[in-house]
C-alpha atoms as a PDB file:
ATOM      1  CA  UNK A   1     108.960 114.021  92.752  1.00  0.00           C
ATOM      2  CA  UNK A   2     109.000 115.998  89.420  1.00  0.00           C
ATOM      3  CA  UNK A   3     106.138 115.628  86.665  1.00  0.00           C
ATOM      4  CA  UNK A   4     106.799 117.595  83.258  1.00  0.00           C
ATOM      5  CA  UNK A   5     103.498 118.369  81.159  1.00  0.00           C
ATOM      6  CA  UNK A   6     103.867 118.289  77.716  1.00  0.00           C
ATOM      7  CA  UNK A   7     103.309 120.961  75.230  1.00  0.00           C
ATOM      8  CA  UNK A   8     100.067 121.549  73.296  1.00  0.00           C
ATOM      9  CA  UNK A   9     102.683 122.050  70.419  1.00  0.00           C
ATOM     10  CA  UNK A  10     106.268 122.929  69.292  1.00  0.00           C
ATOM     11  CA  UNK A  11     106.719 126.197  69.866  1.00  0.00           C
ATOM     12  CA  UNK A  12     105.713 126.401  73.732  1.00  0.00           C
ATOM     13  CA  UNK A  13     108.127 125.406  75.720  1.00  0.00           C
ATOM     14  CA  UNK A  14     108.350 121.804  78.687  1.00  0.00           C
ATOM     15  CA  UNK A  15     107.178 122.477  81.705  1.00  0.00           C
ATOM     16  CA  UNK A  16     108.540 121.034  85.049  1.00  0.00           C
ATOM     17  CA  UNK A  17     107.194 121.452  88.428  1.00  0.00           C
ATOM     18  CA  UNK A  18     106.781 119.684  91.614  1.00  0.00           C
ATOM     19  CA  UNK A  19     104.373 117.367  92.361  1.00  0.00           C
ATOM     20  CA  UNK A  20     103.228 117.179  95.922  1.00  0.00           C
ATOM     21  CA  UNK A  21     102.575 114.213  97.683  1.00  0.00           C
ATOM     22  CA  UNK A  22      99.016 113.234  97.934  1.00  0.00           C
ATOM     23  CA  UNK A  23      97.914 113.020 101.618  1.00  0.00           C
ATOM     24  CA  UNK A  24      98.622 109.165 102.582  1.00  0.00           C
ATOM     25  CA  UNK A  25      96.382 107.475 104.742  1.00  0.00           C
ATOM     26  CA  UNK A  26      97.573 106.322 108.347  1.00  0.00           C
ATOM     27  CA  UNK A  27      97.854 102.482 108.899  1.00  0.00           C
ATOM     28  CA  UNK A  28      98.885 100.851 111.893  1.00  0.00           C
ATOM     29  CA  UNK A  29     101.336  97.937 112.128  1.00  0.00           C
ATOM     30  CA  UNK A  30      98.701  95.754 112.475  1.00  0.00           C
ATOM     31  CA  UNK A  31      96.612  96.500 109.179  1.00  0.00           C
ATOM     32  CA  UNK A  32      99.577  96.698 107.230  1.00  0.00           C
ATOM     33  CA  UNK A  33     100.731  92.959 108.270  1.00  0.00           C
ATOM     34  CA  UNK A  34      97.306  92.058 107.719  1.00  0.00           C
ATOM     35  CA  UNK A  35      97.463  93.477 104.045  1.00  0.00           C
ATOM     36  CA  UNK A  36     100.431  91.662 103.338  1.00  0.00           C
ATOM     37  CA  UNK A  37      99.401  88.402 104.755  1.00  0.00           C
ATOM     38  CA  UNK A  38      96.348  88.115 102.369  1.00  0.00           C
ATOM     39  CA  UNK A  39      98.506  89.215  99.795  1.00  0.00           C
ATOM     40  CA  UNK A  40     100.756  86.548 100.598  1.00  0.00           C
ATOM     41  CA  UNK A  41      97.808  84.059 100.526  1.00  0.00           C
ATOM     42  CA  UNK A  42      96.716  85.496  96.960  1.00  0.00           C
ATOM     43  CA  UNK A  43      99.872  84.409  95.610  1.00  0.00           C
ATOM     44  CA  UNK A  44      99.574  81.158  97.653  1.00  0.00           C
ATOM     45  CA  UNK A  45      95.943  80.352  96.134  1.00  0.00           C
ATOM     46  CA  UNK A  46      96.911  81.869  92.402  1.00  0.00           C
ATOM     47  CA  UNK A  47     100.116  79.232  92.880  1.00  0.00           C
ATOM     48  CA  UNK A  48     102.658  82.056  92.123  1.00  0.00           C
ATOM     49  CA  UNK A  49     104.505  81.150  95.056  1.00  0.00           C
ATOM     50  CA  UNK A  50     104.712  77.591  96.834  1.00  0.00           C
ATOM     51  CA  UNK A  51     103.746  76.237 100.346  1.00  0.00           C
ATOM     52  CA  UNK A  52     107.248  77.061 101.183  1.00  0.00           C
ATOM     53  CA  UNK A  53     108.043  79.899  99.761  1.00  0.00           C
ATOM     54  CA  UNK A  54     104.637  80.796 101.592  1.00  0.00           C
ATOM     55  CA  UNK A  55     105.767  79.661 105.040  1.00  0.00           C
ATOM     56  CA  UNK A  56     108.857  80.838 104.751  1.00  0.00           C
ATOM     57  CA  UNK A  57     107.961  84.544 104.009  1.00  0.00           C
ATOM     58  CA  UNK A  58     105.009  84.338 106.465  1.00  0.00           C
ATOM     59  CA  UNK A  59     107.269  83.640 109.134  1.00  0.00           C
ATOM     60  CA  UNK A  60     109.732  86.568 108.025  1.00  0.00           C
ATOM     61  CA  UNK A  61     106.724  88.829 107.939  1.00  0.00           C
ATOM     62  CA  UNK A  62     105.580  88.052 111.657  1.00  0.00           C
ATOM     63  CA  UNK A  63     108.880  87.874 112.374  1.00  0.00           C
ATOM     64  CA  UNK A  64     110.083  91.587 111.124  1.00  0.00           C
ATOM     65  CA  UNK A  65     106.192  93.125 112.307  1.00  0.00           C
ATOM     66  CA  UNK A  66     107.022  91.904 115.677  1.00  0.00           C
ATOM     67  CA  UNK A  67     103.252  90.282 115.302  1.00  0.00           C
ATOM     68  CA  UNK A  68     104.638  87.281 117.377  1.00  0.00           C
ATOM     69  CA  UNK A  69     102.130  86.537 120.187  1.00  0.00           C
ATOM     70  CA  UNK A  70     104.159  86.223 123.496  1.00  0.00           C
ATOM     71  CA  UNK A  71     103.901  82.236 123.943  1.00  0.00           C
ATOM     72  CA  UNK A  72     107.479  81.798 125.857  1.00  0.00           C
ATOM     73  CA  UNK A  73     108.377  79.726 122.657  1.00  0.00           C
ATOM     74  CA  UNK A  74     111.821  80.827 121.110  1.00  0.00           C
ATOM     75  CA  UNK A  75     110.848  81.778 117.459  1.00  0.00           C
ATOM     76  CA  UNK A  76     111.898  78.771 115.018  1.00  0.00           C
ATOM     77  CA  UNK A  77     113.824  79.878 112.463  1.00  0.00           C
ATOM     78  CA  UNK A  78     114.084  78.424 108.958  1.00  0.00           C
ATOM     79  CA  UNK A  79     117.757  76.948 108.320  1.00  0.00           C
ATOM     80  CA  UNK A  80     119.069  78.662 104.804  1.00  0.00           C
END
């Protein structure tokens, strides 16, 4: 990633350099599903999305985390 700082005035010239990445902090699987979960709920509660919409990306979620809990139960699948 690039940032360019602008001049204090006309005559000086751009300048472009590289920004480095700040450090990130390390999250396991299991916080971020957590984090999108509630954020899922949010929209649920703030009505942005609908009960359905909700389910359906809830179960995606779980689904693509691999947060399934082993229950023997194939994993139902929303037709669409």
């Amino acid at each position: 990633m690039y940032h360019v700082t602008l001049p204090p005035s006309k005559s000086e010239k751009y300048v472009l350099y590289k920004k480095e990445p700040l450090p990130q902090e390390k999250h396991t699987n299991e916080e971020l599903y957590r984090r999108q979960a509630e954020m899922l709920r949010l929209f649920l509660e703030k009505r942005t999305i609908t009960q359905a919409q909700f389910d359906k990306s809830y179960r995606d979620l779980t689904e693509k985390m691999h947060m399934i809990k082993n229950t023997g139960a194939p994993i139902q699948r929303a037709s669409g």
